[in-house]
N, C-alpha and C. Protein backbone atom coordinates (compact mmCIF):
# COMPACT_ATOMS: atom_id res chain seq x y z
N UNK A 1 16.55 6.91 -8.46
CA UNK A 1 15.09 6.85 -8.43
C UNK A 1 14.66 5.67 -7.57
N UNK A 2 13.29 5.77 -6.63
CA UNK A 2 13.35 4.58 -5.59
C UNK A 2 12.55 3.93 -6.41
N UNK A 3 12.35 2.75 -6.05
CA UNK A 3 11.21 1.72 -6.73
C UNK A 3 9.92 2.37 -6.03
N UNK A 4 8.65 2.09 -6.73
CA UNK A 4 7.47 2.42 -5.88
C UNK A 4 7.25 1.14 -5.19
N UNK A 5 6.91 1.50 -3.69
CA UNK A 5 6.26 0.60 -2.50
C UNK A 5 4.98 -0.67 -3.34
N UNK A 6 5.37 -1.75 -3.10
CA UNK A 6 4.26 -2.34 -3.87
C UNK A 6 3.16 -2.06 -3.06
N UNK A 7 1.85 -2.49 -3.97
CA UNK A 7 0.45 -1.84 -3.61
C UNK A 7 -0.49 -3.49 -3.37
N UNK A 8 -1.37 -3.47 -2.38
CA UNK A 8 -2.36 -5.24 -2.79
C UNK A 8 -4.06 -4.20 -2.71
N UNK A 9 -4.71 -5.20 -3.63
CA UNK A 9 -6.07 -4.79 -4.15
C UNK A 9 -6.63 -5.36 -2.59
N UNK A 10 -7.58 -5.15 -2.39
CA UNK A 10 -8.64 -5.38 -1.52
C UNK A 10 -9.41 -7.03 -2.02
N UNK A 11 -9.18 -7.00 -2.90
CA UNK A 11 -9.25 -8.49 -3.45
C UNK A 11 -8.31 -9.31 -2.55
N UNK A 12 -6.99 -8.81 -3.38
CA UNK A 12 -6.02 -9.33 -2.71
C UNK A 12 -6.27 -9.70 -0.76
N UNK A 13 -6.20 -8.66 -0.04
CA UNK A 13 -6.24 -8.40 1.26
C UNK A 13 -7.24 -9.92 1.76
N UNK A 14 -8.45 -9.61 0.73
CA UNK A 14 -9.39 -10.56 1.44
C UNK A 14 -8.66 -12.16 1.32
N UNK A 15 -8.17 -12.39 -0.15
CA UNK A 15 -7.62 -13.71 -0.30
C UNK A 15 -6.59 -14.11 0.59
N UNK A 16 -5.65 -13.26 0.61
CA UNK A 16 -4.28 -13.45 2.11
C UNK A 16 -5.50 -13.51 3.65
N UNK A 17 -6.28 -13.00 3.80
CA UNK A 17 -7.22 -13.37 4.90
C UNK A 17 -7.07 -14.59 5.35
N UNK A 18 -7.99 -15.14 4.32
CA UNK A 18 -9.32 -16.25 4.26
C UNK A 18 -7.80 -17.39 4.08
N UNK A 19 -6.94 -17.44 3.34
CA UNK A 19 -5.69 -18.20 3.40
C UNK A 19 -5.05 -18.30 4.22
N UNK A 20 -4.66 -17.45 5.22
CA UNK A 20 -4.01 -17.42 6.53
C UNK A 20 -5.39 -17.79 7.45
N UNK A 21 -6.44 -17.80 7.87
CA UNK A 21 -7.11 -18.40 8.42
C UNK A 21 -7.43 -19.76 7.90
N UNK A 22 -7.41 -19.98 6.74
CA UNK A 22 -7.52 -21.82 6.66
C UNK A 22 -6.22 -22.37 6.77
N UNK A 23 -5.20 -21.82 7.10
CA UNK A 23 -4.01 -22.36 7.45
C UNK A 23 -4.09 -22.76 8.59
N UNK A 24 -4.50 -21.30 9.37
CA UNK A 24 -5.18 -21.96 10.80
C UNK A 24 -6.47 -22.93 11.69
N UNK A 25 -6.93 -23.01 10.65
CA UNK A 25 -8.08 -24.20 11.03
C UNK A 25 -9.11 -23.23 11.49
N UNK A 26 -9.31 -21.18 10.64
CA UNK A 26 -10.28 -21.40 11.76
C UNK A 26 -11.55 -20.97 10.53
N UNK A 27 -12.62 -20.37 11.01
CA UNK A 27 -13.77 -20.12 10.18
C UNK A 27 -13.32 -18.67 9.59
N UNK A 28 -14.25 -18.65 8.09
CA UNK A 28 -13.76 -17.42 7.71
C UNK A 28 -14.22 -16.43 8.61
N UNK A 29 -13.49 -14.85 8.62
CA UNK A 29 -13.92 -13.71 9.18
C UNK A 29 -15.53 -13.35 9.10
N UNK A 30 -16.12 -13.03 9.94
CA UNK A 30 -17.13 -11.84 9.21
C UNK A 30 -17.60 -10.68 10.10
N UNK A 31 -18.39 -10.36 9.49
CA UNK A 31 -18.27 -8.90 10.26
C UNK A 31 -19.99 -8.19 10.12
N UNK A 32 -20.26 -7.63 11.84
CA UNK A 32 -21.44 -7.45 11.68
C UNK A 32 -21.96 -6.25 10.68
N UNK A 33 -23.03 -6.17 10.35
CA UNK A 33 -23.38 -4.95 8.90
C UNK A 33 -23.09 -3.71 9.59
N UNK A 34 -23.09 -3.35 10.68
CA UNK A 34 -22.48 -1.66 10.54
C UNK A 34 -20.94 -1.96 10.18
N UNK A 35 -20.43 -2.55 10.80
CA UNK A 35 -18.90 -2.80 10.30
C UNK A 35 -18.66 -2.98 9.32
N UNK A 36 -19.25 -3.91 8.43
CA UNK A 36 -19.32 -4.06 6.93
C UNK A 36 -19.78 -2.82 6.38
N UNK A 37 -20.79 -2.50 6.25
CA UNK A 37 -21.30 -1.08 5.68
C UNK A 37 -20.03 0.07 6.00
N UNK A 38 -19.52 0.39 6.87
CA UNK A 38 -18.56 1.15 7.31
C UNK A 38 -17.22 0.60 6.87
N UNK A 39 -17.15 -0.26 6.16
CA UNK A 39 -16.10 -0.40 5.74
C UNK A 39 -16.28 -0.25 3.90
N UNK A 40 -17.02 -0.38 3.62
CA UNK A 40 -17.48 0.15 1.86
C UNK A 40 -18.00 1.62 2.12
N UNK A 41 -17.75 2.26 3.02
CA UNK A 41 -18.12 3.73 2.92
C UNK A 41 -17.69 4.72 1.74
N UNK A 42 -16.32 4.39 1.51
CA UNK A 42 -15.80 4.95 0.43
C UNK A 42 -16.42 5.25 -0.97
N UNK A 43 -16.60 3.90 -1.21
CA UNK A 43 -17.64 3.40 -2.38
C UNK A 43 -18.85 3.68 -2.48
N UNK A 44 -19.44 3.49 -1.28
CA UNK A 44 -20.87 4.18 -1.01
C UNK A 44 -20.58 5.52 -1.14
N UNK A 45 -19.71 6.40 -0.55
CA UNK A 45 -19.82 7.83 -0.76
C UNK A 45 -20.06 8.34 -2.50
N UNK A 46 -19.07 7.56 -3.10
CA UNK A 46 -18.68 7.76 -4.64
C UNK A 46 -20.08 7.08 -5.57
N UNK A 47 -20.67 6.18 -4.85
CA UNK A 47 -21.72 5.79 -5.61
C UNK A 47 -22.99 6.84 -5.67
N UNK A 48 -23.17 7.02 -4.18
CA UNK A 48 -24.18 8.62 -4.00
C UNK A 48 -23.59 9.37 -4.64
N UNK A 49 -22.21 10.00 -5.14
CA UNK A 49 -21.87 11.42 -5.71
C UNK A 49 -22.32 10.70 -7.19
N UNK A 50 -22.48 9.53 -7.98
CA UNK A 50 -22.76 9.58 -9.15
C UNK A 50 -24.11 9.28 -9.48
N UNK A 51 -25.00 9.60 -7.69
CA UNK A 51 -26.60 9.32 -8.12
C UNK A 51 -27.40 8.08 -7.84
N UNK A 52 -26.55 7.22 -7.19
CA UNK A 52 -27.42 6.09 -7.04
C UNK A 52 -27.78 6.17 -5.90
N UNK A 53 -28.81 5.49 -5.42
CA UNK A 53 -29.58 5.61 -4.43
C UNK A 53 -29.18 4.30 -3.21
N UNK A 54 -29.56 4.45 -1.97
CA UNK A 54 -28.67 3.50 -1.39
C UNK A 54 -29.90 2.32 -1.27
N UNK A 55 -30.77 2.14 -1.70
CA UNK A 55 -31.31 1.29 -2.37
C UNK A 55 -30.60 0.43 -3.64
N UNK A 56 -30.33 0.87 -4.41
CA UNK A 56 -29.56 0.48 -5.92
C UNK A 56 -28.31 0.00 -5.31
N UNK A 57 -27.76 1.04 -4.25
CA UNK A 57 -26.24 -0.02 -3.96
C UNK A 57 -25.97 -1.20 -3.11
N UNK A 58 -27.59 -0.95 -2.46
CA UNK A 58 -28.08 -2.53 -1.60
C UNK A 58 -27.96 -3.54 -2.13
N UNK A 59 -28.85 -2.87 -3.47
CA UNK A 59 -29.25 -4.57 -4.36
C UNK A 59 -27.21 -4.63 -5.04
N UNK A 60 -26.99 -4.04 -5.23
CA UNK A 60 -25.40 -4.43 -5.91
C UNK A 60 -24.59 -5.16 -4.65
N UNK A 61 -24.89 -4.43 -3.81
CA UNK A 61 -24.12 -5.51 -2.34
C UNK A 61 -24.95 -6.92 -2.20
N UNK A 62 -26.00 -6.64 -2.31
CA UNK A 62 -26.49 -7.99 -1.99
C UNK A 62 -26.53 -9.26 -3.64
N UNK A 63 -26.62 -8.75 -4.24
CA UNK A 63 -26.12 -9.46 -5.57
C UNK A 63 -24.64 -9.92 -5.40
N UNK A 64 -23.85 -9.18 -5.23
CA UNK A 64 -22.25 -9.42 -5.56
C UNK A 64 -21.59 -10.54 -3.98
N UNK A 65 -22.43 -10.01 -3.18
CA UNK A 65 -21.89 -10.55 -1.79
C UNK A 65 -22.88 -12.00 -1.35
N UNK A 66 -24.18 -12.03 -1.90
CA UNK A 66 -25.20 -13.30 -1.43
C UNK A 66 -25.68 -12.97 -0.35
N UNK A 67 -25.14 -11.35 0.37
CA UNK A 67 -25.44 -11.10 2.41
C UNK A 67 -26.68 -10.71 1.76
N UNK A 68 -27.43 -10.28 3.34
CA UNK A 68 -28.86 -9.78 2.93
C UNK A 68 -28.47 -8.14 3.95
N UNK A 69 -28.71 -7.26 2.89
CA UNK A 69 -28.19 -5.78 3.23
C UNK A 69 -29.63 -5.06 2.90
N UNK A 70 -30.06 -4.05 3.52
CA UNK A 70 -30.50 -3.05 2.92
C UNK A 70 -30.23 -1.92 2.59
N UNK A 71 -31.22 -0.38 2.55
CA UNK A 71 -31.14 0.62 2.43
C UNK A 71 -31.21 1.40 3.46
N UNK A 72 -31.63 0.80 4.35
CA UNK A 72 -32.27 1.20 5.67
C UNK A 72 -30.72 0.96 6.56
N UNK A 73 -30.21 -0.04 6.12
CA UNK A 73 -28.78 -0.46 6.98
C UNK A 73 -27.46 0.56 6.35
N UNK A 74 -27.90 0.75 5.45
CA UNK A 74 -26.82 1.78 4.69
C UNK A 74 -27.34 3.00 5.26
N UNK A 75 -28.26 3.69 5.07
CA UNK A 75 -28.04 5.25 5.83
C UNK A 75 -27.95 5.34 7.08
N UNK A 76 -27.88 4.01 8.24
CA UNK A 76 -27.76 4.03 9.56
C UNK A 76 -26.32 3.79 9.73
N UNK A 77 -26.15 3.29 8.80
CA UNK A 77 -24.26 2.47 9.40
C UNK A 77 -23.43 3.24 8.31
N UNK A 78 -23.62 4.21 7.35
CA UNK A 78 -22.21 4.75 6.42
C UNK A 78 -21.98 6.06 7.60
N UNK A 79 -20.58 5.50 7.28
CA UNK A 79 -19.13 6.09 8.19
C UNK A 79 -19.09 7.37 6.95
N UNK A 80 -19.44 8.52 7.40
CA UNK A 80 -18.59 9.72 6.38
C UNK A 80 -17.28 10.16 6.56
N UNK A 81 -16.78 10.40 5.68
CA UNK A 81 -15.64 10.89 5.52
C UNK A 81 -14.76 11.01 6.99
N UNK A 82 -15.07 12.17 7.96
CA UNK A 82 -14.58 12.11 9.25
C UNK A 82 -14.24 11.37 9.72
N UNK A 83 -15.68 10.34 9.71
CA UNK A 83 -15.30 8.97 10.75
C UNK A 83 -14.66 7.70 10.47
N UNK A 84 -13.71 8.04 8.83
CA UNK A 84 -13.20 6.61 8.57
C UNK A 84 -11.90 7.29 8.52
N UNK A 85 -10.65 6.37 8.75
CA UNK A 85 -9.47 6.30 8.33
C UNK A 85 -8.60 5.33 8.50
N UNK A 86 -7.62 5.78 7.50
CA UNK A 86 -6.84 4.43 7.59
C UNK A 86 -4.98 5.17 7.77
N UNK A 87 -4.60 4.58 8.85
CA UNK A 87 -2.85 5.41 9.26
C UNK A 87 -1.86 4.97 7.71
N UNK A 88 -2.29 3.86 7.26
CA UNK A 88 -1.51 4.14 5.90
C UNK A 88 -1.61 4.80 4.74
N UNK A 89 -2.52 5.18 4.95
CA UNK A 89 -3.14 6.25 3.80
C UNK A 89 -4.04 5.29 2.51
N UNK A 90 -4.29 5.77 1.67
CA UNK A 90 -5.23 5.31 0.57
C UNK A 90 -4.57 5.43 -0.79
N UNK A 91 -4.42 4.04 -1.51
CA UNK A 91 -3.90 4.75 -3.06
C UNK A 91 -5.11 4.96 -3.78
N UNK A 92 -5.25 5.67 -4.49
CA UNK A 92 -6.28 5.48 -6.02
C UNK A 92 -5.99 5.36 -6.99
């Protein structure tokens, strides 16, 4: 039986980031809001399938993150399904 491939949270990902860049002396990453928005697409998709409005998931981005996001930036910049992927695939 093989071992399973270990897995890192997106938590994770960001902390190995922001750590390997202060190793390097440089500023943290960031990323302009379509890029950001297009990168929580996932979540955004799953939050619309349970009804929330991309208003409601503004204010949760902008609560949890301190950025200043709207609703207006979310239905211009979410990546659907088609237009996102990732070559390693996705666990859930």
């Amino acid at each position: 039986m093989t071992e399973p491939k270990p897995t890192f949270t997106a938590q994770q990902a960001a902390l190995a980031n922001t750590a390997l860049r202060a190793a390097l002396d440089l500023p943290p990453e960031t990323f302009p809001v379509a890029q950001f928005v297009a990168m929580i697409s996932d979540e955004i998709e799953q939050m619309r399938a349970a009804g929330h409005s991309d208003g409601a998931i503004a204010r949760i981005v902008r609560e949890s993150t301190g950025g200043t996001i709207t609703a207006v930036d979310i239905e211009h910049h979410y990546a659907p399904p088609e237009a996102r992927g990732w070559a390693g695939g996705r666990s859930e």
